[in-house]
C-alpha atoms as a PDB file:
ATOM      1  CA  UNK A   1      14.682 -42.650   9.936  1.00  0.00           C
ATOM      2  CA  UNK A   2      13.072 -40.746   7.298  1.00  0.00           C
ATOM      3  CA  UNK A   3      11.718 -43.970   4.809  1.00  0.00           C
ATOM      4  CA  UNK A   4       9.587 -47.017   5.510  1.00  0.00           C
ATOM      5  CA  UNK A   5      11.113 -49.062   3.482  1.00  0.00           C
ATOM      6  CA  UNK A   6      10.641 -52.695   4.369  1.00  0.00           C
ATOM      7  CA  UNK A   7       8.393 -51.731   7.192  1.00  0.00           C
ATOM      8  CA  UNK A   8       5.188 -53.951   7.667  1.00  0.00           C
ATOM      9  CA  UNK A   9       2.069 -51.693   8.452  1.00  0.00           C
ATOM     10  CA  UNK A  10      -1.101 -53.026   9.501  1.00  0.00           C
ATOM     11  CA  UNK A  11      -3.685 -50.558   9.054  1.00  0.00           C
ATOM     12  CA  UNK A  12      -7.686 -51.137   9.997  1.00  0.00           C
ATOM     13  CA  UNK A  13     -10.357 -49.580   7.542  1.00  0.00           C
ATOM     14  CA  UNK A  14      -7.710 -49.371   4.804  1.00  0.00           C
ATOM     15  CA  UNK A  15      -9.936 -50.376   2.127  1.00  0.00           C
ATOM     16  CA  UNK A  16     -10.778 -46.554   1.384  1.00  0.00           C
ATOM     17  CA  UNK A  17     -10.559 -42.666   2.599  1.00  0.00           C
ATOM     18  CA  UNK A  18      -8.081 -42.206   5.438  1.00  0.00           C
ATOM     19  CA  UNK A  19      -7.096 -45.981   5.592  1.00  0.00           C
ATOM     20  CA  UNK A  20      -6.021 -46.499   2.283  1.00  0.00           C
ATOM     21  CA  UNK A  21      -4.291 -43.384   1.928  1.00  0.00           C
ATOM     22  CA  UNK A  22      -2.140 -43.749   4.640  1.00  0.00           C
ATOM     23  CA  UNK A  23      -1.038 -47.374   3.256  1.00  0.00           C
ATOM     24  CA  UNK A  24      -0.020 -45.666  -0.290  1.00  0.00           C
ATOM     25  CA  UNK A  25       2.079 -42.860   0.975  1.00  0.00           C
ATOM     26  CA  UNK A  26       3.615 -46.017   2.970  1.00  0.00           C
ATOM     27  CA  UNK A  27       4.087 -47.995  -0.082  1.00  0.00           C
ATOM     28  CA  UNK A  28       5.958 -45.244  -1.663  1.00  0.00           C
ATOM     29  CA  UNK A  29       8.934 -46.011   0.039  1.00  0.00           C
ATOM     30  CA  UNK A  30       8.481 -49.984  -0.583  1.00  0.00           C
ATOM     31  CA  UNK A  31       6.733 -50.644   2.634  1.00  0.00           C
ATOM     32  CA  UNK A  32       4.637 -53.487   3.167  1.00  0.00           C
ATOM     33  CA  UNK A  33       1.127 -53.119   3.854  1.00  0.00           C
ATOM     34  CA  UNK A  34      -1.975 -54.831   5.444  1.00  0.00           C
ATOM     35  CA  UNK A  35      -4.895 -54.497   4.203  1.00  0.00           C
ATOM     36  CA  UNK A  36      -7.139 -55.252   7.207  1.00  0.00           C
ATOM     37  CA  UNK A  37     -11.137 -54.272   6.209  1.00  0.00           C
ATOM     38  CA  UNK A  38     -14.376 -56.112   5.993  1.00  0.00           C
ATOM     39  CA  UNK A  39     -14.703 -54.593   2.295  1.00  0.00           C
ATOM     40  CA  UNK A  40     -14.547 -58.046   0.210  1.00  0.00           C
ATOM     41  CA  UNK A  41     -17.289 -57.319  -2.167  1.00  0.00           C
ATOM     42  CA  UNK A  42     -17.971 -53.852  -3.325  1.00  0.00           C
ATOM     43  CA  UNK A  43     -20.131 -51.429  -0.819  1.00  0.00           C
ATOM     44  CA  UNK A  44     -23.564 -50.436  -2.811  1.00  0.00           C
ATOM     45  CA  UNK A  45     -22.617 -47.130  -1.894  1.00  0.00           C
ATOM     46  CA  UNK A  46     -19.015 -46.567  -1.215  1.00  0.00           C
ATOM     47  CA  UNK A  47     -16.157 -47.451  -3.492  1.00  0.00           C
ATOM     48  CA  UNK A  48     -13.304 -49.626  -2.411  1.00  0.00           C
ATOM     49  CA  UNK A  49     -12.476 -53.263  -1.778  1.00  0.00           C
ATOM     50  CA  UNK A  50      -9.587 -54.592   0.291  1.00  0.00           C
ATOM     51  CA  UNK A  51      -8.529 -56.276  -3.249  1.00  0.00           C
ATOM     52  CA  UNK A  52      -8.849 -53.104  -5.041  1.00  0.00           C
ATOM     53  CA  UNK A  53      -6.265 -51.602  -2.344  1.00  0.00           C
ATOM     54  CA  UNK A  54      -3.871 -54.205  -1.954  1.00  0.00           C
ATOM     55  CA  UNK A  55      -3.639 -53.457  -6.187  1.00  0.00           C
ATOM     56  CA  UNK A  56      -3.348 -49.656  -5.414  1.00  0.00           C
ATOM     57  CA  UNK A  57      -0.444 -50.445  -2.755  1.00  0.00           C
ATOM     58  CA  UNK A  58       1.281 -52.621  -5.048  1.00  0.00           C
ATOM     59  CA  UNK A  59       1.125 -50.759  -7.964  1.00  0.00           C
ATOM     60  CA  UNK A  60       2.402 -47.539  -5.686  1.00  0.00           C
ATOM     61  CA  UNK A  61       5.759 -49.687  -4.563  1.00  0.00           C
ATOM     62  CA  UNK A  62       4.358 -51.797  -1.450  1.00  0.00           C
ATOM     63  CA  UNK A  63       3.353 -55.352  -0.885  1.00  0.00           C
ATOM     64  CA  UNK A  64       0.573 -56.098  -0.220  1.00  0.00           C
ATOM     65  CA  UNK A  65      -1.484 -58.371   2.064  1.00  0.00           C
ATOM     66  CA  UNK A  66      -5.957 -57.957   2.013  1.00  0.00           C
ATOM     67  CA  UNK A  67      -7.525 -59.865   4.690  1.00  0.00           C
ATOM     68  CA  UNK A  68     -11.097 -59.776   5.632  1.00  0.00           C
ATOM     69  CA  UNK A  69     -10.830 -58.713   9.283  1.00  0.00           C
ATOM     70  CA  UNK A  70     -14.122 -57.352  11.423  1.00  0.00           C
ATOM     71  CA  UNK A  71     -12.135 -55.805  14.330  1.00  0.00           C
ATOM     72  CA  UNK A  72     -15.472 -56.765  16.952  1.00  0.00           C
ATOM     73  CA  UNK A  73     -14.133 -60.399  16.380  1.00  0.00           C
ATOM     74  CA  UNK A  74     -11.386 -61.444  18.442  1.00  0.00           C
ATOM     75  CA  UNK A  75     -10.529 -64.663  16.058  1.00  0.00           C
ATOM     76  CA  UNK A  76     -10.622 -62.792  13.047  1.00  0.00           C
ATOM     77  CA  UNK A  77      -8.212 -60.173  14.536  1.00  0.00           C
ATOM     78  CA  UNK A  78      -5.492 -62.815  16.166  1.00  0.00           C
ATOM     79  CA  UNK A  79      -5.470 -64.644  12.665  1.00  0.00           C
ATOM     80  CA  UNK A  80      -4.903 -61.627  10.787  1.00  0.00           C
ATOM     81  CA  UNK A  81      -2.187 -61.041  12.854  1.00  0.00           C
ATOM     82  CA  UNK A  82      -0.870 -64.560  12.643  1.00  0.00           C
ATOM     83  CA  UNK A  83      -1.227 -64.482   8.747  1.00  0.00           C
ATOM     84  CA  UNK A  84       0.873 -60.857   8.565  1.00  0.00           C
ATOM     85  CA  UNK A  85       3.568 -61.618  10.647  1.00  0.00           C
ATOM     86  CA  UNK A  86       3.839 -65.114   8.373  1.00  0.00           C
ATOM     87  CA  UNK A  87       4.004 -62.915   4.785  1.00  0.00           C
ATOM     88  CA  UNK A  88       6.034 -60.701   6.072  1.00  0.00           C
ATOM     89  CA  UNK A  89       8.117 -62.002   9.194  1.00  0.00           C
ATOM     90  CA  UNK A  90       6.867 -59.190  11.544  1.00  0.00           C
ATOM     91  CA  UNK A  91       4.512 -56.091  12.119  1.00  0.00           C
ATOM     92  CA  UNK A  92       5.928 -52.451  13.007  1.00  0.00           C
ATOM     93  CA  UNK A  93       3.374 -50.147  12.741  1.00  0.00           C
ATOM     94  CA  UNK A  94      -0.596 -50.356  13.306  1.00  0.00           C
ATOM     95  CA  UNK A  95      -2.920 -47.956  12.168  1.00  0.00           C
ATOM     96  CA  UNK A  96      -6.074 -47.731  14.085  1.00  0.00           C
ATOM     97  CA  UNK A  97      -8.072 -46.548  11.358  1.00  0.00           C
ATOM     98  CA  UNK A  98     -11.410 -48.571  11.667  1.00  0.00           C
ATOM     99  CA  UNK A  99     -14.401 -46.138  12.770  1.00  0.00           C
ATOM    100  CA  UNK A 100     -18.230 -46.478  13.198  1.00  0.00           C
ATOM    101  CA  UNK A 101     -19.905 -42.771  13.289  1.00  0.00           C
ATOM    102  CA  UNK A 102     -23.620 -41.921  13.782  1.00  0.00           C
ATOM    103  CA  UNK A 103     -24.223 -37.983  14.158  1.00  0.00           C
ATOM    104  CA  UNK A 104     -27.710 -38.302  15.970  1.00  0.00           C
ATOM    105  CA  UNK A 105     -29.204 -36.781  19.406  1.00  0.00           C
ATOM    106  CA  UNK A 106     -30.042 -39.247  22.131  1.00  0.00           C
ATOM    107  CA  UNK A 107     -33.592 -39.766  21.250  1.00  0.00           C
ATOM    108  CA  UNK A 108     -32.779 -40.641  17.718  1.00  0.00           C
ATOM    109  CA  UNK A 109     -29.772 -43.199  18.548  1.00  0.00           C
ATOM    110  CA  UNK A 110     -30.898 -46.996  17.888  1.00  0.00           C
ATOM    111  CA  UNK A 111     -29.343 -48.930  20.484  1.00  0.00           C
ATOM    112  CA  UNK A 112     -27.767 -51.206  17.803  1.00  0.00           C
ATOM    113  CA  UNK A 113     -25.952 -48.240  16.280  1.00  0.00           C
ATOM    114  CA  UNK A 114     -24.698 -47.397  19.508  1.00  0.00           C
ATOM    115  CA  UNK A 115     -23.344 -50.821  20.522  1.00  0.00           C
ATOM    116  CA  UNK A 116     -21.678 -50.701  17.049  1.00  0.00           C
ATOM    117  CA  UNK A 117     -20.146 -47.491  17.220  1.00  0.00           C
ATOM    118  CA  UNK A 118     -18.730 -48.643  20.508  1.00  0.00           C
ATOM    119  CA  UNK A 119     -17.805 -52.229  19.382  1.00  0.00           C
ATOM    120  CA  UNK A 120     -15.587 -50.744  16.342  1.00  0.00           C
ATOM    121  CA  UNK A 121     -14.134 -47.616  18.116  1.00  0.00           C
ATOM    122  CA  UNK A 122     -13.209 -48.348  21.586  1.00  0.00           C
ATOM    123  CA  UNK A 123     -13.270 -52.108  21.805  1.00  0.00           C
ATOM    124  CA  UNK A 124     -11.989 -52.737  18.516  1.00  0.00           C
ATOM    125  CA  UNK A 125      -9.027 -49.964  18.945  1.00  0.00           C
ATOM    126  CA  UNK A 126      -8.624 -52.161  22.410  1.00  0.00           C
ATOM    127  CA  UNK A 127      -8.235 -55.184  20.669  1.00  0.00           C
ATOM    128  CA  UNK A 128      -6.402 -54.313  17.277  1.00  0.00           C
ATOM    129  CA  UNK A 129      -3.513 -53.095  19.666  1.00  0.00           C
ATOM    130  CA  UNK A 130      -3.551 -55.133  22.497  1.00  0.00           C
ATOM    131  CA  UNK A 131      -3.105 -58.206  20.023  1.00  0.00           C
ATOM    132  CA  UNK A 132      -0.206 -56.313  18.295  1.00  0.00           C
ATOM    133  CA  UNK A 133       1.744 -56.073  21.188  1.00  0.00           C
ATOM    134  CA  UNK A 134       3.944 -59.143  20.965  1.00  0.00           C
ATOM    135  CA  UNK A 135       4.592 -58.760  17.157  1.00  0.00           C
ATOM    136  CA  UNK A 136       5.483 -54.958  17.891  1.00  0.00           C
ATOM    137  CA  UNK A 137       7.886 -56.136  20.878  1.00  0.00           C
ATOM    138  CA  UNK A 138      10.378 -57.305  18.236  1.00  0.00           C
ATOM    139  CA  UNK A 139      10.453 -54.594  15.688  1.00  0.00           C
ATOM    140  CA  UNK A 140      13.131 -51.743  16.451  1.00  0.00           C
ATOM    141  CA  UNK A 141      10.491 -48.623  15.765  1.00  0.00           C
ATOM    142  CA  UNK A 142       7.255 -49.956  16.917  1.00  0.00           C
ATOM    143  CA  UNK A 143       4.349 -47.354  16.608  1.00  0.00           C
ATOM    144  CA  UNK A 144       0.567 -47.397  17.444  1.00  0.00           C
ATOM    145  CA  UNK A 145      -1.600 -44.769  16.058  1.00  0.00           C
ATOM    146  CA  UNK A 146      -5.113 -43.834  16.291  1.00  0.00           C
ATOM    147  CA  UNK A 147      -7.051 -41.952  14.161  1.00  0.00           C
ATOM    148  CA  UNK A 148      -8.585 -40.242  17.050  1.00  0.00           C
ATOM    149  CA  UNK A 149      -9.309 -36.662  19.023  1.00  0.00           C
ATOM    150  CA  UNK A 150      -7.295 -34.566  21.289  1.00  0.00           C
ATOM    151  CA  UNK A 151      -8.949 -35.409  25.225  1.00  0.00           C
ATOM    152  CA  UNK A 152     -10.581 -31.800  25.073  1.00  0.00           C
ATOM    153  CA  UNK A 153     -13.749 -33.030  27.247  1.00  0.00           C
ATOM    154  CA  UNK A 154     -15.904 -29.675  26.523  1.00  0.00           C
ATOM    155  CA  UNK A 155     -19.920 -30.199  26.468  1.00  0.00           C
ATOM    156  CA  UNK A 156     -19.675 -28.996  22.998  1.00  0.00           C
ATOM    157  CA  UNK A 157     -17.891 -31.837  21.386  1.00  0.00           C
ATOM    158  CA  UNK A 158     -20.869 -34.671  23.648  1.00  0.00           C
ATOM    159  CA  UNK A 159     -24.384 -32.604  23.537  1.00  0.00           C
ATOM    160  CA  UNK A 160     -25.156 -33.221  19.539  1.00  0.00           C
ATOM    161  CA  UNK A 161     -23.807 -36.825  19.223  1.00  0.00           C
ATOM    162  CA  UNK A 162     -23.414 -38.394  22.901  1.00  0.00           C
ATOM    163  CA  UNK A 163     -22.946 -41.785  21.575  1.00  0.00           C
ATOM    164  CA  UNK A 164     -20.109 -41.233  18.749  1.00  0.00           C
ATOM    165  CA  UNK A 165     -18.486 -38.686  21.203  1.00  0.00           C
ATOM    166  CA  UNK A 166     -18.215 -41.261  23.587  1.00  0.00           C
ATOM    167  CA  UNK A 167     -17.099 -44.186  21.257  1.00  0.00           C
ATOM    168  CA  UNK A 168     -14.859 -42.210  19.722  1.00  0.00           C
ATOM    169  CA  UNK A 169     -12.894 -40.496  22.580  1.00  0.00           C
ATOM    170  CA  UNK A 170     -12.965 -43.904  23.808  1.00  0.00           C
ATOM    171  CA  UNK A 171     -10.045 -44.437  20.980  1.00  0.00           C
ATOM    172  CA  UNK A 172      -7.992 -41.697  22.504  1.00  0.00           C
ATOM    173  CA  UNK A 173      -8.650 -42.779  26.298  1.00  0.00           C
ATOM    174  CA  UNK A 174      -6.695 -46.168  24.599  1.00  0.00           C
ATOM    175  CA  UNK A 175      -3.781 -43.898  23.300  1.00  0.00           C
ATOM    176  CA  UNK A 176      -3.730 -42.360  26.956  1.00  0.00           C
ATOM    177  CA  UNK A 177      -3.617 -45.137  28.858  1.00  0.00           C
ATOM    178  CA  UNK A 178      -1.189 -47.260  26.026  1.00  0.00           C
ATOM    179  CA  UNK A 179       1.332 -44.460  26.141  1.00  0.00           C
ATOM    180  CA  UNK A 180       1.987 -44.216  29.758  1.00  0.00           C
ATOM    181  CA  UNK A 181       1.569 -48.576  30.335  1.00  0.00           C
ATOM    182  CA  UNK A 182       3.705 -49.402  26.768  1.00  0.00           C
ATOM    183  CA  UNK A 183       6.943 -46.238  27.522  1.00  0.00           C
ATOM    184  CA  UNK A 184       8.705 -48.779  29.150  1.00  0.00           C
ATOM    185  CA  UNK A 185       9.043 -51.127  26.406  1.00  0.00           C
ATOM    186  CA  UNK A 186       9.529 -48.557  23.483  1.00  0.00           C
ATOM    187  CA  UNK A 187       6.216 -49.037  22.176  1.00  0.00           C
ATOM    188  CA  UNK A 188       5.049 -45.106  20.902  1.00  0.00           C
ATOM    189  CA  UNK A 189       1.273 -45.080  20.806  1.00  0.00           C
ATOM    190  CA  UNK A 190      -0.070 -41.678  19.688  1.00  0.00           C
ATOM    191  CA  UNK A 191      -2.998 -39.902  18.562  1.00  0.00           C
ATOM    192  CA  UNK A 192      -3.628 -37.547  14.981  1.00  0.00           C
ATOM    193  CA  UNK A 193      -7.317 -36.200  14.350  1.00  0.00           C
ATOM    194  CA  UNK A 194      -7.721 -33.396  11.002  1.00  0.00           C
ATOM    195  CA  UNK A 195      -8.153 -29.858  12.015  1.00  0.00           C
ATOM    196  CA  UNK A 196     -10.894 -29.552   9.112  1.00  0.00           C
ATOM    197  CA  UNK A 197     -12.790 -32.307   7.937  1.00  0.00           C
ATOM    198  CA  UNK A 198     -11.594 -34.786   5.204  1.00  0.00           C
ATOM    199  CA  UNK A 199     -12.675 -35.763   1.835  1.00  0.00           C
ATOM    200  CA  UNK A 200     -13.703 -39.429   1.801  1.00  0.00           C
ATOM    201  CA  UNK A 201     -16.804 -41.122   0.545  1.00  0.00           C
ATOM    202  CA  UNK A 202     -17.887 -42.261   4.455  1.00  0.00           C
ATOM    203  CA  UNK A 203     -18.269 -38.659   4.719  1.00  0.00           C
ATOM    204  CA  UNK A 204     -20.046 -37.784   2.109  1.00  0.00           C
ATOM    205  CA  UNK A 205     -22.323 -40.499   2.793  1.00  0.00           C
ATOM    206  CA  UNK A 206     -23.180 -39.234   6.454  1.00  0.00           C
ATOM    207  CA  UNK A 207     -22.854 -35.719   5.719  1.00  0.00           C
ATOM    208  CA  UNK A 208     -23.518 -34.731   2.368  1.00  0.00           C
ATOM    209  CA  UNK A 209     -21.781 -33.779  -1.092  1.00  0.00           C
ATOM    210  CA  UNK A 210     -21.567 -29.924  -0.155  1.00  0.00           C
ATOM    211  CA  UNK A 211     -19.212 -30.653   2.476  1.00  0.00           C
ATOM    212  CA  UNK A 212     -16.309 -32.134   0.421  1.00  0.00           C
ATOM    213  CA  UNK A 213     -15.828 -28.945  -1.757  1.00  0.00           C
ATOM    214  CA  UNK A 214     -14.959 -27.901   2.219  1.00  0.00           C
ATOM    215  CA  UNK A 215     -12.238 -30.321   3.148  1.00  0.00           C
ATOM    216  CA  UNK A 216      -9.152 -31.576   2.506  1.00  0.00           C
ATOM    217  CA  UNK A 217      -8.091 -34.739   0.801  1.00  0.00           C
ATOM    218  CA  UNK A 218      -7.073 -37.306   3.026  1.00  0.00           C
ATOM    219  CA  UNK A 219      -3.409 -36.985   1.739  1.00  0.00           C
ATOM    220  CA  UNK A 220      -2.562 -34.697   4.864  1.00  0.00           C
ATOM    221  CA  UNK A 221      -3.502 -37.560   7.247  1.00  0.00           C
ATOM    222  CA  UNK A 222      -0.935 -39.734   5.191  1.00  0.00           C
ATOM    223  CA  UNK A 223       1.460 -37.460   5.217  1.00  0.00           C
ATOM    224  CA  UNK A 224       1.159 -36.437   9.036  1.00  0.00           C
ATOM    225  CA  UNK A 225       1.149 -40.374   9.710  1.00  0.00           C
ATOM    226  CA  UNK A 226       4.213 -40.791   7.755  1.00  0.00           C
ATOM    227  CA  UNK A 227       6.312 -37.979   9.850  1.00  0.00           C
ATOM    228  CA  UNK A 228       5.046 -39.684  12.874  1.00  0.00           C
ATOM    229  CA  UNK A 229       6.052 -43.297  11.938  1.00  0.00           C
ATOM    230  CA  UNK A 230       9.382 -41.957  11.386  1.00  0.00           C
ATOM    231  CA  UNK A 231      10.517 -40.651  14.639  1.00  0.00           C
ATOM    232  CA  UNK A 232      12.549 -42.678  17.092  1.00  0.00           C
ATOM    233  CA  UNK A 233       9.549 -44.514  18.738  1.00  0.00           C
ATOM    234  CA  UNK A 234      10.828 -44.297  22.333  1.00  0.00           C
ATOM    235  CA  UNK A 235      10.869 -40.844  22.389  1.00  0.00           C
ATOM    236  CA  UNK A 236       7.556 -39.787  20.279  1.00  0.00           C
ATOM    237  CA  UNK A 237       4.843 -41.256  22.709  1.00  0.00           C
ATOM    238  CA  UNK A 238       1.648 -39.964  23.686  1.00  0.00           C
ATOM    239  CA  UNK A 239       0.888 -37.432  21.785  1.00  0.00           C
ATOM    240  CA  UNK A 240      -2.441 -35.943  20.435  1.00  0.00           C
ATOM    241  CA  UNK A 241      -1.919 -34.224  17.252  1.00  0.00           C
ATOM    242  CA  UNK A 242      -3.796 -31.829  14.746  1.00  0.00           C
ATOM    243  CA  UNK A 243      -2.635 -32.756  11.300  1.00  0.00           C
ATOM    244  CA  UNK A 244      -1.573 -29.242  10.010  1.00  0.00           C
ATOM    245  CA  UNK A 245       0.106 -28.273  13.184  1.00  0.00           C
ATOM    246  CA  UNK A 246       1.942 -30.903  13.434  1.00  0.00           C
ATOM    247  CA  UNK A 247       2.916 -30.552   9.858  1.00  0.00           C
ATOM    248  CA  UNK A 248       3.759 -27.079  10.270  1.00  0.00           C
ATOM    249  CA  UNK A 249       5.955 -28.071  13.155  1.00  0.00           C
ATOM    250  CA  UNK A 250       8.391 -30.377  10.579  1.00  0.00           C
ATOM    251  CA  UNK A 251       8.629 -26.904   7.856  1.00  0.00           C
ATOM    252  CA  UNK A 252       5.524 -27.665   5.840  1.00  0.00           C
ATOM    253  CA  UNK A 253       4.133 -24.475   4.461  1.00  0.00           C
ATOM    254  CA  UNK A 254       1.554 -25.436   2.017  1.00  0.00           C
ATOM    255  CA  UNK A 255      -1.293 -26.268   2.717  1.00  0.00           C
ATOM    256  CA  UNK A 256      -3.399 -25.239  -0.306  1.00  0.00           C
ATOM    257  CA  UNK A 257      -2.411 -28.652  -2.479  1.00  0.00           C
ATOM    258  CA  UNK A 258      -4.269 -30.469   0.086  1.00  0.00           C
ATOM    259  CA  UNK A 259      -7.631 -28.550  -0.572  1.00  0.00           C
ATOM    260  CA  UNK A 260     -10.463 -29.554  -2.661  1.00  0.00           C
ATOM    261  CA  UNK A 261     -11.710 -26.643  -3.695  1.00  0.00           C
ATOM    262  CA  UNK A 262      -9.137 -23.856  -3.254  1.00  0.00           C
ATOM    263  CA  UNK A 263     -12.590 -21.028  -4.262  1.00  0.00           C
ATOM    264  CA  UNK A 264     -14.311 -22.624  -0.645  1.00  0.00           C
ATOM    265  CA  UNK A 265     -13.474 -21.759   2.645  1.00  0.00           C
ATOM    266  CA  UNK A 266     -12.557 -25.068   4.813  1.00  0.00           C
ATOM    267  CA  UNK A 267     -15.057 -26.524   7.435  1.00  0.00           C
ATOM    268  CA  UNK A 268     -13.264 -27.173  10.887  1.00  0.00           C
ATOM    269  CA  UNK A 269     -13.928 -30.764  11.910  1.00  0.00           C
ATOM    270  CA  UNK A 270     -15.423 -31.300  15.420  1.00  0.00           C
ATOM    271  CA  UNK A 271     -13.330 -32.289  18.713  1.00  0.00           C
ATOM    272  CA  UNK A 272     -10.492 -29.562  17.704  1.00  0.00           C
ATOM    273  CA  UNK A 273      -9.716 -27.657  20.921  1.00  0.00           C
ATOM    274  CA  UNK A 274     -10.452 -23.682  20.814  1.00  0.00           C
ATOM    275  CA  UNK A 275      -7.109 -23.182  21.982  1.00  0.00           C
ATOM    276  CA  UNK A 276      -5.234 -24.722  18.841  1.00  0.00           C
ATOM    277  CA  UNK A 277      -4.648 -22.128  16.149  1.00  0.00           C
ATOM    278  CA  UNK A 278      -4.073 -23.036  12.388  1.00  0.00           C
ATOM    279  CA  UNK A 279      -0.692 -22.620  10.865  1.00  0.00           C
ATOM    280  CA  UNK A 280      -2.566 -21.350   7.574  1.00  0.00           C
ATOM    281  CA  UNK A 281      -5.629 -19.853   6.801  1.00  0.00           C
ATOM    282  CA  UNK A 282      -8.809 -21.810   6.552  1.00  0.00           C
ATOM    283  CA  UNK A 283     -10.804 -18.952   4.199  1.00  0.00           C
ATOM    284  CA  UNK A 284     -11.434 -19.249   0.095  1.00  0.00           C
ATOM    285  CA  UNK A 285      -7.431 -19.260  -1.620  1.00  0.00           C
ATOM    286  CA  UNK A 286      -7.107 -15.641  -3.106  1.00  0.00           C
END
């Protein structure tokens, strides 16, 4: 299978960045989409409604579906579900998108922020999937996939930020544990994470401006999703990607157009194993 066309995608966090990325490159080939995201009014800081991206999918070649879905609330999630499969007579692929990130030290971390982080990440992964699993049953490629890290468990990746490291391995330890309990019933449940970090206006609201001119745009997560939602889902199961490796694996050779800056070297994102070499180089173009 090399199109989506006709497949039903329900993607968490897809009003912007990563999320809504993904659902365009998906609507490209005429998929439809669901736009699940608690965006209904505009952010005072970050751009992007779920309204504004079901019009982006649509205009791209997709249908679209926007619902208001907080993926801590079980009701919220099971309607969502109930009101996709209706538009569209079925779900295929899930997109476990939906994220929560705090970059603090212990003493710093509000308990709040930490119940959050865990709430969205590793319950709400927990929950998005574990409700898809009937409607994914009937589709003939079912696919999970979680924007989440390899399992490298070094000290590194947990002494700056305990309480996002934790929350968001949690989202892989799902992919782990899916993989091996959903093989039997063709389910594929995988893992991608970017080998440097990505463009999006989350980001630059934790991190700062400077970083962007660093990273790529968030079109080589969509295009790394894509390849993966195109394999033959029973055998393409639990695996933990790197976006540009995995790339590189299916002939991709550029890796320039995805840069912001071609003049800046790229930063490497956290939770990237030592052990996993680029497939191009991450210095200044030239």
């Amino acid at each position: 299978m090399t199109t989506l066309q006709g497949k039903t995608l329900f993607i968490t966090g897809a009003s912007r960045g990563i999320g809504i990325a993904i659902a365009l490159r998906a609507a490209r080939d005429g998929a439809n989409v669901v736009i699940a995201a608690k965006t209904a009014e505009p952010h005072p800081k970050l751009p992007g409604t779920i309204y504004a991206a079901a019009d982006a999918v649509e205009a791209a070649g997709g249908q679209a579906l926007p619902l208001v879905v907080d993926v801590r609330e079980e009701a919220q999630v099971k309607a969502a579900f109930e009101a996709a499969a209706a538009r569209f007579g079925g779900i295929d692929i899930v997109v476990n998108n939906a994220s929560a990130i705090q970059l603090t030290r212990t003493p710093e971390t509000d308990m709040r922020r930490f119940d959050l982080m865990h709430q969205v990440n590793t319950r709400g992964t927990f929950l998005v999937s574990k409700t898809a699993l009937p409607y994914l049953e009937a589709s003939d490629n079912p696919h999970i996939l979680m924007l989440s890290p390899p399992l490298d468990l070094a000290e590194k990746w947990f002494a700056p930020h305990v309480a996002y490291s934790m929350a968001k391995y949690g989202m892989s330890l799902v992919v782990l544990g899916l993989a091996g309990e959903l093989r039997p019933k063709g389910i594929a449940v995988n893992a991608l994470w970017p080998r440097t970090t990505i463009a999006t206006s989350a980001i630059e609201f934790v991190v700062g401006e400077a970083l962007m001119k660093r990273s790529r745009t968030p079109e080589i997560i969509a295009d790394a999703a894509h390849l993966i939602f195109t394999k033959d889902a029973r055998g393409f199961t639990g695996n933990f990607l790197i976006d540009d490796s995995f790339l590189a694996d299916h002939g991709v050779t550029d890796f320039d157009r995805y840069r912001v800056d071609p003049s800046s070297g790229l930063q490497e994102d956290f939770f990237v194993p030592e052990g996993s070499v680029p497939p191009a180089s991450l210095g200044p173009k030239g």
